[in-house]
C-alpha atoms as a PDB file:
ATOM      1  CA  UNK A   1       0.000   0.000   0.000  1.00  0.00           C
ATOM      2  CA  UNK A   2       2.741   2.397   0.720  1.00  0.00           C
ATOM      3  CA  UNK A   3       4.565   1.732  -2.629  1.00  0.00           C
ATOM      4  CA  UNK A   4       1.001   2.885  -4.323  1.00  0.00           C
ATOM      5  CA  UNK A   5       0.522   6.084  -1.946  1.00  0.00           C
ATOM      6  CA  UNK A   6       4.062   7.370  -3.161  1.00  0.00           C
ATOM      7  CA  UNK A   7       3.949   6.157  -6.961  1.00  0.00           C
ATOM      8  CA  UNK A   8       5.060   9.668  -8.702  1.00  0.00           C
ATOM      9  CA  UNK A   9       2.815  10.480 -12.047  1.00  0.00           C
ATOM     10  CA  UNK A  10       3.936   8.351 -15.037  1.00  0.00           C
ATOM     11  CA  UNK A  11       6.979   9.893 -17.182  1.00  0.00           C
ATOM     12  CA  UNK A  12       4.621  11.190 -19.763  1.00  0.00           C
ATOM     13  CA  UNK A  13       2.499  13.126 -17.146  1.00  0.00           C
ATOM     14  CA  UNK A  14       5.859  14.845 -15.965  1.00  0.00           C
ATOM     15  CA  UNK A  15       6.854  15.460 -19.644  1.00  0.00           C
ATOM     16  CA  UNK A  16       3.953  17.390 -20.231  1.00  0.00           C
ATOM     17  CA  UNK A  17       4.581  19.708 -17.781  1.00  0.00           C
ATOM     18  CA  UNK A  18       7.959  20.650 -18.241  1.00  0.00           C
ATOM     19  CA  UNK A  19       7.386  21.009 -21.770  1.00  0.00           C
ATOM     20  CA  UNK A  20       4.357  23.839 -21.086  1.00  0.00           C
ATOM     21  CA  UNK A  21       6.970  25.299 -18.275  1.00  0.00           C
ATOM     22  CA  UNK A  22       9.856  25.630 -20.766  1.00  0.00           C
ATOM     23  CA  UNK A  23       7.199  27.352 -23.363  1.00  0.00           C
ATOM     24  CA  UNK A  24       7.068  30.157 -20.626  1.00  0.00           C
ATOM     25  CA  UNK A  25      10.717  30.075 -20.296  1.00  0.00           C
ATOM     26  CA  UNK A  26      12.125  29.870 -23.511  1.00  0.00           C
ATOM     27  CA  UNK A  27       9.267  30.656 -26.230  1.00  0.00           C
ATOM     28  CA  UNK A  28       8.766  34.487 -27.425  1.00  0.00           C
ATOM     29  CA  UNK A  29       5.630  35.994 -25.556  1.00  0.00           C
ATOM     30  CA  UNK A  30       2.845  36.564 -26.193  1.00  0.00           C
ATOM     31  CA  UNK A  31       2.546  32.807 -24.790  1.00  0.00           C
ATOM     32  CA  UNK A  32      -0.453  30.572 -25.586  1.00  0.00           C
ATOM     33  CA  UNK A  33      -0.447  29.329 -22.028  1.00  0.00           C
ATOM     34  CA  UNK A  34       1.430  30.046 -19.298  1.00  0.00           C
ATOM     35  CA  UNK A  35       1.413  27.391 -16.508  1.00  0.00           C
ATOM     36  CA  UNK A  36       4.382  26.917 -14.899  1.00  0.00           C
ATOM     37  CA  UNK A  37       3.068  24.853 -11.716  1.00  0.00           C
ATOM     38  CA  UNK A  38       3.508  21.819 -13.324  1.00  0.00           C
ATOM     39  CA  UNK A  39       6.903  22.308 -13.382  1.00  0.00           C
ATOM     40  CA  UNK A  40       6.161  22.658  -9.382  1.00  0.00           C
ATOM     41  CA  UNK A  41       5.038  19.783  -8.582  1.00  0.00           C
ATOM     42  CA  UNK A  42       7.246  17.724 -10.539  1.00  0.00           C
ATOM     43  CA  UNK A  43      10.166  19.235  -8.831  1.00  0.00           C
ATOM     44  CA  UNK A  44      12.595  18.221 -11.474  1.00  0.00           C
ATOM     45  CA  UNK A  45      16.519  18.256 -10.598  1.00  0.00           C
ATOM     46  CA  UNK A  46      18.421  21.348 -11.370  1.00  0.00           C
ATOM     47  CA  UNK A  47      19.143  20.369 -14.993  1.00  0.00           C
ATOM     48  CA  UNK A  48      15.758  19.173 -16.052  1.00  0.00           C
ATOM     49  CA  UNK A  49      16.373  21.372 -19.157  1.00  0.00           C
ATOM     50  CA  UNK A  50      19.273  19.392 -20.235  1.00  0.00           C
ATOM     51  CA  UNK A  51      17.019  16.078 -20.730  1.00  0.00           C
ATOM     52  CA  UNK A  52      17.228  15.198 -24.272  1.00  0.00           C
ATOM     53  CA  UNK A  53      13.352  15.181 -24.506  1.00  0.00           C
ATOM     54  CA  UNK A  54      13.856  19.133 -23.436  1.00  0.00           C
ATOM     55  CA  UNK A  55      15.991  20.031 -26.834  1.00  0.00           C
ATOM     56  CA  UNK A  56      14.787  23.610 -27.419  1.00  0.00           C
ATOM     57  CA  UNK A  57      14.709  23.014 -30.927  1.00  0.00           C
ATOM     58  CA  UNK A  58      14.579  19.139 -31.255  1.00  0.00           C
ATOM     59  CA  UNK A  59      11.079  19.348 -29.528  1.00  0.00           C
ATOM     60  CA  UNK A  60       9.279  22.720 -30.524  1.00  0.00           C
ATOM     61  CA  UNK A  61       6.943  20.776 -32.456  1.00  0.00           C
ATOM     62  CA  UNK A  62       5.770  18.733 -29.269  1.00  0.00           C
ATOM     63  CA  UNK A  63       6.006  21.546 -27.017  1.00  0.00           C
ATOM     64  CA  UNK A  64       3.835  24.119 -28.998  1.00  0.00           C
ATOM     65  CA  UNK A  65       1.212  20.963 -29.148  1.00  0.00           C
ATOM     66  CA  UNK A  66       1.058  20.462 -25.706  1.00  0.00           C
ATOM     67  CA  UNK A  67       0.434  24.077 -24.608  1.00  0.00           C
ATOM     68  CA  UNK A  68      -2.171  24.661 -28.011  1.00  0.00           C
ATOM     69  CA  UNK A  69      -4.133  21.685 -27.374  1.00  0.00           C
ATOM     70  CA  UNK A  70      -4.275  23.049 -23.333  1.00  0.00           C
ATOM     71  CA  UNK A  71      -5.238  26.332 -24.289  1.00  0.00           C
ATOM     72  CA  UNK A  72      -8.309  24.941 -26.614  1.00  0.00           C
ATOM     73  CA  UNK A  73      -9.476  22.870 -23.697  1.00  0.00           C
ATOM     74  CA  UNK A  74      -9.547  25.992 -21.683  1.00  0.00           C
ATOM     75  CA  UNK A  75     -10.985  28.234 -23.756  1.00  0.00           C
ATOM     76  CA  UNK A  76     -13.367  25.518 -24.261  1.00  0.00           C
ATOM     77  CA  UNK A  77     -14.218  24.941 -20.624  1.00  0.00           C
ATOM     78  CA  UNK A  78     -14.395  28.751 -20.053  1.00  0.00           C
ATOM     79  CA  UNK A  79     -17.053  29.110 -22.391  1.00  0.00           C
ATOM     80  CA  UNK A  80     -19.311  26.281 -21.417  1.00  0.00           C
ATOM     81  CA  UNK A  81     -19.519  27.429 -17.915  1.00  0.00           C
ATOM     82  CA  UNK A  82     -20.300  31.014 -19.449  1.00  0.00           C
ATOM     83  CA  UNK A  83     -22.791  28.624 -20.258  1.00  0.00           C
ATOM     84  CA  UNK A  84     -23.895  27.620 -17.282  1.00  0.00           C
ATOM     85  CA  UNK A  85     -22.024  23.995 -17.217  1.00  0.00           C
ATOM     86  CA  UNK A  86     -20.714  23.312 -13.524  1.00  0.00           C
ATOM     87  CA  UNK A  87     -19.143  20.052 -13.734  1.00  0.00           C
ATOM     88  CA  UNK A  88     -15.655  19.468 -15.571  1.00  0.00           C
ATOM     89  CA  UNK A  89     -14.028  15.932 -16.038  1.00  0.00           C
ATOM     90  CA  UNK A  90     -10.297  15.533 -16.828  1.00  0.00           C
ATOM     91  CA  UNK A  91      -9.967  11.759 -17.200  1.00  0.00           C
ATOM     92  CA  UNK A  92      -6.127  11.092 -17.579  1.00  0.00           C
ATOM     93  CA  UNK A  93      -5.458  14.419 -15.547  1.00  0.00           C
ATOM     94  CA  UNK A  94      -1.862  14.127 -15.174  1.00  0.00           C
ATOM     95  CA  UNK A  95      -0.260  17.351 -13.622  1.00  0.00           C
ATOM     96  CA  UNK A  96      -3.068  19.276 -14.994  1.00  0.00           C
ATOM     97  CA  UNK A  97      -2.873  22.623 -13.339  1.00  0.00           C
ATOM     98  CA  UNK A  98      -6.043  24.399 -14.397  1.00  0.00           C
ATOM     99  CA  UNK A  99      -7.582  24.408 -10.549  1.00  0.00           C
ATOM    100  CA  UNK A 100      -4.928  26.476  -9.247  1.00  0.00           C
ATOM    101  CA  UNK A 101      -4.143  28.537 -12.443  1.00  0.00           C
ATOM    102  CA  UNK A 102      -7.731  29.703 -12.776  1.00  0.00           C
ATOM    103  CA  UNK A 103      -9.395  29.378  -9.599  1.00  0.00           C
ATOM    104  CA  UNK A 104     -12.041  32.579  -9.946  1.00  0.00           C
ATOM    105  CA  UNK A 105     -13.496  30.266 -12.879  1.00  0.00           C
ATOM    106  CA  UNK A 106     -12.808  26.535 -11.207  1.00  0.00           C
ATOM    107  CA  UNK A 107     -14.124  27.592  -8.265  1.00  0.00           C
ATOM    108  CA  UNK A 108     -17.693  28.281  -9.977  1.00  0.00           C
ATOM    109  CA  UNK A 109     -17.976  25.288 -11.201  1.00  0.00           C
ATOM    110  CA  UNK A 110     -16.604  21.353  -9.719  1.00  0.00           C
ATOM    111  CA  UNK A 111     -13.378  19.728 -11.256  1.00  0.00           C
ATOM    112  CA  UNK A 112     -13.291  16.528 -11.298  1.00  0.00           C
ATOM    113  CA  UNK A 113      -9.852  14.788 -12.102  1.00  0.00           C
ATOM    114  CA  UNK A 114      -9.589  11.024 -12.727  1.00  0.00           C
ATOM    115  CA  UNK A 115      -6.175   9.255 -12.768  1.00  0.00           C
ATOM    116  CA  UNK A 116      -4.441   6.243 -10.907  1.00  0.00           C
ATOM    117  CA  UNK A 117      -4.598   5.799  -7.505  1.00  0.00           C
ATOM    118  CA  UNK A 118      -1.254   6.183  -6.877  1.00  0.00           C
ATOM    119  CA  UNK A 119      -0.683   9.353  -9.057  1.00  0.00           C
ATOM    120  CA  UNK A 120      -3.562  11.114  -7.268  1.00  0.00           C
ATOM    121  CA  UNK A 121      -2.220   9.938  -3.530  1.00  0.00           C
ATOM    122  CA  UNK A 122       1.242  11.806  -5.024  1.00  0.00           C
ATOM    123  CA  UNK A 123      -0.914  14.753  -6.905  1.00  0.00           C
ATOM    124  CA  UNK A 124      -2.520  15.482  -3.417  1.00  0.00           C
ATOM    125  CA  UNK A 125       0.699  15.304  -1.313  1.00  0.00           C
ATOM    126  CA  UNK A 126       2.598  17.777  -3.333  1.00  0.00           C
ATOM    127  CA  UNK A 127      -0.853  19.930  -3.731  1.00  0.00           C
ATOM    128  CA  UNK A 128      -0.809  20.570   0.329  1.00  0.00           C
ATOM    129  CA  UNK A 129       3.134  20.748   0.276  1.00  0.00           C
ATOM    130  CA  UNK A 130       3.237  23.500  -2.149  1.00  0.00           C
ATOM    131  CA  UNK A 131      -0.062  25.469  -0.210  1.00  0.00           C
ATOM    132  CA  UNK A 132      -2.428  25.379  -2.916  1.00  0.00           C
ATOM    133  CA  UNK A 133      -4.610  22.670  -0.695  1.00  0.00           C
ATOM    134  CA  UNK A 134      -7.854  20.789  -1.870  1.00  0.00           C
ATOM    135  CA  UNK A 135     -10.675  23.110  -1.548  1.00  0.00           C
ATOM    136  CA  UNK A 136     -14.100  21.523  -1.694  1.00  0.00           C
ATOM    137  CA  UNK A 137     -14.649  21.807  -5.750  1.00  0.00           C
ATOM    138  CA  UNK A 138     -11.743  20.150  -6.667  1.00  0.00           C
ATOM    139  CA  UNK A 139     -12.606  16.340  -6.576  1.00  0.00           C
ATOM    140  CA  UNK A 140      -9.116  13.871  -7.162  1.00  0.00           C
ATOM    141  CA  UNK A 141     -10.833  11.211  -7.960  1.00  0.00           C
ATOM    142  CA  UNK A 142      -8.323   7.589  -8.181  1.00  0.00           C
ATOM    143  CA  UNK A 143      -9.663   5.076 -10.243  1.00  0.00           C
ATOM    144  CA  UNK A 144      -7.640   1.433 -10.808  1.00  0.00           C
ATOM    145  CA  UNK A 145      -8.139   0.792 -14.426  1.00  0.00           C
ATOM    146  CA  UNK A 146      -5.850  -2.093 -14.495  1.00  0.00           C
ATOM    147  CA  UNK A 147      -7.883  -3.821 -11.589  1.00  0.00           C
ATOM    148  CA  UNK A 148     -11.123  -2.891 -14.041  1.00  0.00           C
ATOM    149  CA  UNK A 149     -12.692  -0.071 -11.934  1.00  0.00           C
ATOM    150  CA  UNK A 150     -15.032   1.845 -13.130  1.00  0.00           C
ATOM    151  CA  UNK A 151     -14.261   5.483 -13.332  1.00  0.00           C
ATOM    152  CA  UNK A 152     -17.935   6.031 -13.670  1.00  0.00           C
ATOM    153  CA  UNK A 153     -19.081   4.242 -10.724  1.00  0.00           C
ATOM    154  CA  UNK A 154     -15.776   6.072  -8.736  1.00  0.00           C
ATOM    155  CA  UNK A 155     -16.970   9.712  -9.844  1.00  0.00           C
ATOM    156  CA  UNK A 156     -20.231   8.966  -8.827  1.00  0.00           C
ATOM    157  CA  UNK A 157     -18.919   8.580  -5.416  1.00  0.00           C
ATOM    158  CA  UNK A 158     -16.996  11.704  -5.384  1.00  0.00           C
ATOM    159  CA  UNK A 159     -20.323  13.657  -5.991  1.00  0.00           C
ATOM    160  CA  UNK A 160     -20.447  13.689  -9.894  1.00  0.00           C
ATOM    161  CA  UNK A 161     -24.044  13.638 -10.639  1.00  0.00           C
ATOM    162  CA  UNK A 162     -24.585  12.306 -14.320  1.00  0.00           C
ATOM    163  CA  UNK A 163     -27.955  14.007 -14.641  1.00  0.00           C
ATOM    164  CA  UNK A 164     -26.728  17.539 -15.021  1.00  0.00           C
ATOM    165  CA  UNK A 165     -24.353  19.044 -17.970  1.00  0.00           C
ATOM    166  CA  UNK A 166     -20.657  18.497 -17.533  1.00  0.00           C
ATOM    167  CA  UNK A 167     -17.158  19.018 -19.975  1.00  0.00           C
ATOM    168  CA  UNK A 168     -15.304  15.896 -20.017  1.00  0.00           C
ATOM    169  CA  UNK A 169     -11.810  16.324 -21.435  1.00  0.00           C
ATOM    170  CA  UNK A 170      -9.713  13.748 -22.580  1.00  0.00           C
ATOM    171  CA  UNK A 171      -5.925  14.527 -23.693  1.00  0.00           C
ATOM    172  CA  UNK A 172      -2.686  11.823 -24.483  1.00  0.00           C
ATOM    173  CA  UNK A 173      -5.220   8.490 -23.698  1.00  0.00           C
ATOM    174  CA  UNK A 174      -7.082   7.575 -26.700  1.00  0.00           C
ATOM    175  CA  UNK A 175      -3.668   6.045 -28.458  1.00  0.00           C
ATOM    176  CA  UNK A 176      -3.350   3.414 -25.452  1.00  0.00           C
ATOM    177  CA  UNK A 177      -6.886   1.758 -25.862  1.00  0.00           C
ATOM    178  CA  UNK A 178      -7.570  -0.221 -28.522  1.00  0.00           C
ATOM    179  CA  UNK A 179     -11.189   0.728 -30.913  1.00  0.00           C
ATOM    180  CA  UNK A 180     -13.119  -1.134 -28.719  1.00  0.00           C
ATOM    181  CA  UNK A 181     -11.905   0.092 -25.304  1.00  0.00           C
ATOM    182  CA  UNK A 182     -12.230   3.848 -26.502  1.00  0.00           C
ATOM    183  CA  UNK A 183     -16.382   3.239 -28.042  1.00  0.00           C
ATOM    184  CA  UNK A 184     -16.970   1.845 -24.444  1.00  0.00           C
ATOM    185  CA  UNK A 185     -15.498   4.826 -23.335  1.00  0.00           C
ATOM    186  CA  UNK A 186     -17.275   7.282 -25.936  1.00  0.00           C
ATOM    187  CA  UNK A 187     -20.259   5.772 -25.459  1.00  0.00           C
ATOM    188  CA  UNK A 188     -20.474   6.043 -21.372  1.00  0.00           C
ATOM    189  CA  UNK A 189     -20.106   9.760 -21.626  1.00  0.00           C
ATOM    190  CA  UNK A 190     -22.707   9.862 -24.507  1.00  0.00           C
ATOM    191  CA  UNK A 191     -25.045   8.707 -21.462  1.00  0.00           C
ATOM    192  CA  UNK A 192     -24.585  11.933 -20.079  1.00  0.00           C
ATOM    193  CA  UNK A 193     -26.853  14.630 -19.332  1.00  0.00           C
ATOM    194  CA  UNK A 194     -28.162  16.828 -22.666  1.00  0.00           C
ATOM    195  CA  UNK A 195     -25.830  19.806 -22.771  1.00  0.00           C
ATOM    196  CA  UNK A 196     -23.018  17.964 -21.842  1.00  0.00           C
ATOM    197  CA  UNK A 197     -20.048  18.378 -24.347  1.00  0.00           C
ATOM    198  CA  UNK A 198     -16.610  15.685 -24.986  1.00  0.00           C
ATOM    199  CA  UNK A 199     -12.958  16.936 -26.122  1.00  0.00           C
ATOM    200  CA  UNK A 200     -10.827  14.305 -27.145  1.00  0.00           C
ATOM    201  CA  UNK A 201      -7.166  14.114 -28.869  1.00  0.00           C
ATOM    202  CA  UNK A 202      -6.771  11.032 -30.886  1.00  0.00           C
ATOM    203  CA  UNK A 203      -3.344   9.966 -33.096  1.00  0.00           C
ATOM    204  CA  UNK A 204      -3.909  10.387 -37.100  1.00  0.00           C
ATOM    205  CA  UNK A 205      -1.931   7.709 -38.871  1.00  0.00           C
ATOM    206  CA  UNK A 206       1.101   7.639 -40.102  1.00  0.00           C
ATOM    207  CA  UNK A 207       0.673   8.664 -43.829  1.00  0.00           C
ATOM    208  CA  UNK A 208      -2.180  11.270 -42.588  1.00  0.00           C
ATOM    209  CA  UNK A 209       1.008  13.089 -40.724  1.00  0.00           C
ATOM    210  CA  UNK A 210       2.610  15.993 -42.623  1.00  0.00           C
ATOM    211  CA  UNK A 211       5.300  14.385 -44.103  1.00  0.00           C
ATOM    212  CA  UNK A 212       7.915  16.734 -42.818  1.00  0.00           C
ATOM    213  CA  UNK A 213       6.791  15.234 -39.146  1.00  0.00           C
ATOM    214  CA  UNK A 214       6.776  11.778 -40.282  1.00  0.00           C
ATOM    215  CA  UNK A 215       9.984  10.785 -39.385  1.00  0.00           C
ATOM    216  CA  UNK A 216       9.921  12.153 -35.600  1.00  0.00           C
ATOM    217  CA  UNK A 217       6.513  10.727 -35.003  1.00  0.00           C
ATOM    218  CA  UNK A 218       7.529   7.322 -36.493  1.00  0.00           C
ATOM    219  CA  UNK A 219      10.428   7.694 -33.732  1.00  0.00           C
ATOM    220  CA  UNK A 220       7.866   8.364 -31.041  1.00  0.00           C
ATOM    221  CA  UNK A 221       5.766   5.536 -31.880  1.00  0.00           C
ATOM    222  CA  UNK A 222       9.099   3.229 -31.816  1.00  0.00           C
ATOM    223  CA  UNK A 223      10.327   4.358 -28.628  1.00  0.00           C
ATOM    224  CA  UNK A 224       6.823   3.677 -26.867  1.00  0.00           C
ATOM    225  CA  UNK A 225       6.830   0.540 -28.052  1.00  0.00           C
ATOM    226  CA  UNK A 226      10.448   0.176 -26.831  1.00  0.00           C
ATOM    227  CA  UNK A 227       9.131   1.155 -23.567  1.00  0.00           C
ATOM    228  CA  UNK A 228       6.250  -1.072 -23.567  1.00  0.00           C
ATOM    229  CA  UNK A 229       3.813   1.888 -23.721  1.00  0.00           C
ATOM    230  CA  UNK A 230       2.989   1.002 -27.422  1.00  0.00           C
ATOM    231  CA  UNK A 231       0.666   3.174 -29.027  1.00  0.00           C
ATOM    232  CA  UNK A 232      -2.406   0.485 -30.135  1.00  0.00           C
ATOM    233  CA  UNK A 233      -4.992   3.125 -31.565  1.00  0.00           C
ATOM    234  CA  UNK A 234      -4.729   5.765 -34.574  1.00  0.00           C
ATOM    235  CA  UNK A 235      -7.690   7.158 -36.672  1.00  0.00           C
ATOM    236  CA  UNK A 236      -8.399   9.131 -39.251  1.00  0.00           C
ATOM    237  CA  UNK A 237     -10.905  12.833 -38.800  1.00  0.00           C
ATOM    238  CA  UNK A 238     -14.001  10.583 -40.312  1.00  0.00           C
ATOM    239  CA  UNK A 239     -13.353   7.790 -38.809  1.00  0.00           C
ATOM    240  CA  UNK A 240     -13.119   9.208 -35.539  1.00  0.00           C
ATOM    241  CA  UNK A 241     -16.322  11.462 -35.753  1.00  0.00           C
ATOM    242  CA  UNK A 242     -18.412   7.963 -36.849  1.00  0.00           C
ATOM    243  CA  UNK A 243     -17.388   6.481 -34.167  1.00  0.00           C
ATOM    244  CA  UNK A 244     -18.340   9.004 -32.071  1.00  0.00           C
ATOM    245  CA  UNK A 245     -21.523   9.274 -33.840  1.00  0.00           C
ATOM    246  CA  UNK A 246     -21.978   4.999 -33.512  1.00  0.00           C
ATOM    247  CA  UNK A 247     -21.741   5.798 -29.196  1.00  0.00           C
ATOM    248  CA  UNK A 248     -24.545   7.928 -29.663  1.00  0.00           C
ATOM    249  CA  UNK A 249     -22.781  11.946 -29.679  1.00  0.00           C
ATOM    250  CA  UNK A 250     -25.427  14.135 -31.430  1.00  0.00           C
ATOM    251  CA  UNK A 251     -23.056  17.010 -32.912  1.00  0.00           C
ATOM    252  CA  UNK A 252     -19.714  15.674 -34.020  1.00  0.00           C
ATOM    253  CA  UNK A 253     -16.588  18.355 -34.882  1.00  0.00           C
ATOM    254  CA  UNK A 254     -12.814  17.269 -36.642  1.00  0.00           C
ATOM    255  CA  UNK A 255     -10.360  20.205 -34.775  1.00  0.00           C
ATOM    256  CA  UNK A 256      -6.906  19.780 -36.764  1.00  0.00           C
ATOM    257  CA  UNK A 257      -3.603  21.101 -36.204  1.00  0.00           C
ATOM    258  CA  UNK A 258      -4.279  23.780 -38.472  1.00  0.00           C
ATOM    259  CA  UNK A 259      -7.519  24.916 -36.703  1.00  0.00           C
ATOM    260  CA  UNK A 260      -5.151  25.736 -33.631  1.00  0.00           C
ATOM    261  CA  UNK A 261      -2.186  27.192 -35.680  1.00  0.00           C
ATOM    262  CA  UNK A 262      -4.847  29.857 -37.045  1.00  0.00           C
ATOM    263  CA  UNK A 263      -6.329  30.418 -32.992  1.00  0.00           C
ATOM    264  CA  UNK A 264      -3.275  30.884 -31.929  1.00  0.00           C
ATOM    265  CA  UNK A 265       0.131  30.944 -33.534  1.00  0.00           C
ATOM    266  CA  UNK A 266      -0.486  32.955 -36.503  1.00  0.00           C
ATOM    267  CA  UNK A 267       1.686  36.049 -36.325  1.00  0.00           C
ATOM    268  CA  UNK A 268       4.163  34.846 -33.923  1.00  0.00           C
ATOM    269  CA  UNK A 269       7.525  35.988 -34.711  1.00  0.00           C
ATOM    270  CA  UNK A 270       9.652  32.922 -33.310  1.00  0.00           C
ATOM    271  CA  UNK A 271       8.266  30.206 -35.725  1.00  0.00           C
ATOM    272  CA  UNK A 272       6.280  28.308 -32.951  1.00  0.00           C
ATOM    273  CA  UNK A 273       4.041  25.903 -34.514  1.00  0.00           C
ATOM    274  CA  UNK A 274       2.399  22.248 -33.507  1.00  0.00           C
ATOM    275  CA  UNK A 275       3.480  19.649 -35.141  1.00  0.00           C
ATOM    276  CA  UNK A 276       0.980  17.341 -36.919  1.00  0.00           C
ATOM    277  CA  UNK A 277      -0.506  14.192 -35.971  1.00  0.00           C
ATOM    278  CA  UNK A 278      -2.911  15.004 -33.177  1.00  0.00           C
ATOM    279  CA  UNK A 279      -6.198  15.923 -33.728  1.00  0.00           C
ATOM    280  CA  UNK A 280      -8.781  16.784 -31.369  1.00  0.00           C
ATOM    281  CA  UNK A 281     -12.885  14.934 -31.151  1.00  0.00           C
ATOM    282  CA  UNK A 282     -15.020  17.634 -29.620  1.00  0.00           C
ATOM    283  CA  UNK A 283     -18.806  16.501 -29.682  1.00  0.00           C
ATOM    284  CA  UNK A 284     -21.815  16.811 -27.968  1.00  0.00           C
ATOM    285  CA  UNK A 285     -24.755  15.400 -26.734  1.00  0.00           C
END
């Protein structure tokens, strides 16, 4: 039990959040998000920015992904409780730092973040440590997918209620399931409540990747499998949106690379763009 209270966040979790720290350090403002808190609770050693996987250059691609794709989920979330939505759902949450970047609009509404038991024992450790706390409407919610618990059935318990509107957010998950896992998955949230809205990242394949970020992704995909993290899912914009449409989403949208290069690189004058090869699900029920 103690080994599972401690368990830091997986590797990927902690890239994430370097990577959207170093865009505040090291990109030219005006910056598409700036969250350094990640970087916080990760408490990386000294030289963190020497990693390989931190190449200023080597990685620009991944890094301006990372913090475009956060900033769309934001903006996202922002509006729908302009809309009166008061539940949000970050399954896979990670180091996500919304709830103490942008408490006067997280504190309106309840977060709810799903992730491993022992990542969210960890998450909640370093949350007190720091003195950012757990108030009330922030709801760490562990959930043991490899024992086959239901993340439903555990949100329920933290005081999710299904029958009203909610966001649910999912970012860096849908390439680990396989089709069937991630329709199960599609098709629990389109149980929801009417009003309730899904964003989802999913990996294109290969030959659907601009071909001047083939080669990188193609090393990505190897080194996961390396690491026996393999990547079993990929899908194409229309395949994606039926298959959202097959778990029963009413409104299906395809948001591509270039959709977020146009919100919010255009103009920059250091060259910052997302690479290719993630595209985003956003539907609604």
């Amino acid at each position: 039990m103690h080994e599972k209270h401690a368990a830091a966040p997986d590797s990927t979790a902690i890239r994430v959040a370097l990577w959207r720290a170093m865009h505040v350090q090291i990109d030219s403002p005006p910056h598409v998000l700036e969250d350094e808190i990640g970087l916080q609770l990760a408490a990386p050693d000294e030289g963190w920015r020497s990693r390989p996987d931190m190449h200023p250059q080597g990685t620009s691609g991944y890094r301006a992904a990372i913090v475009g794709r956060a900033r769309y989920i934001e903006d996202w979330v922002v509006e729908q409780a302009g809309r009166g939505v008061e539940q949000y759902v970050i399954l896979g949450a990670g180091l996500d730092s919304f709830a103490q970047r942008r408490p006067a609009i997280a504190s309106r509404i309840r977060v709810f973040e799903v992730d491993q038991p022992g990542a969210q024992a960890w998450k909640q450790e370093r949350l007190i440590e720091l003195g950012f706390g757990i108030p009330d409407w922030l709801r760490l919610v562990p959930v043991d997918f490899e024992a086959g618990q239901s993340w439903w059935e555990q949100m329920a318990a933290a005081g999710f209620e299904a029958e009203q509107p909610a966001v649910v957010v999912s970012t860096g998950v849908s390439m680990y399931l396989t089709r069937e896992a991630n329709l199960a998955t599609l098709r629990q949230i389109a149980k929801l409540a009417p009003g309730s809205t899904l964003a989802m990242t999913f990996l294109l394949p290969l030959e659907l990747v601009d071909l001047e970020d083939r080669a990188q992704h193609q090393m990505v995909y190897e080194r996961a499998r390396a690491a026996g993290t393999p990547f079993v899912s990929f899908f194409s914009p229309s395949e994606m949106l039926e298959l959202a449409r097959e778990a029963g989403f009413r409104q299906v949208q395809h948001v591509s690379t270039g959709d977020l290069v146009q919100r919010y690189f255009v103009g920059r004058t250091d060259g910052l763009r997302p690479s290719s090869g993630e595209s985003f699900l956003v539907a609604a029920i």
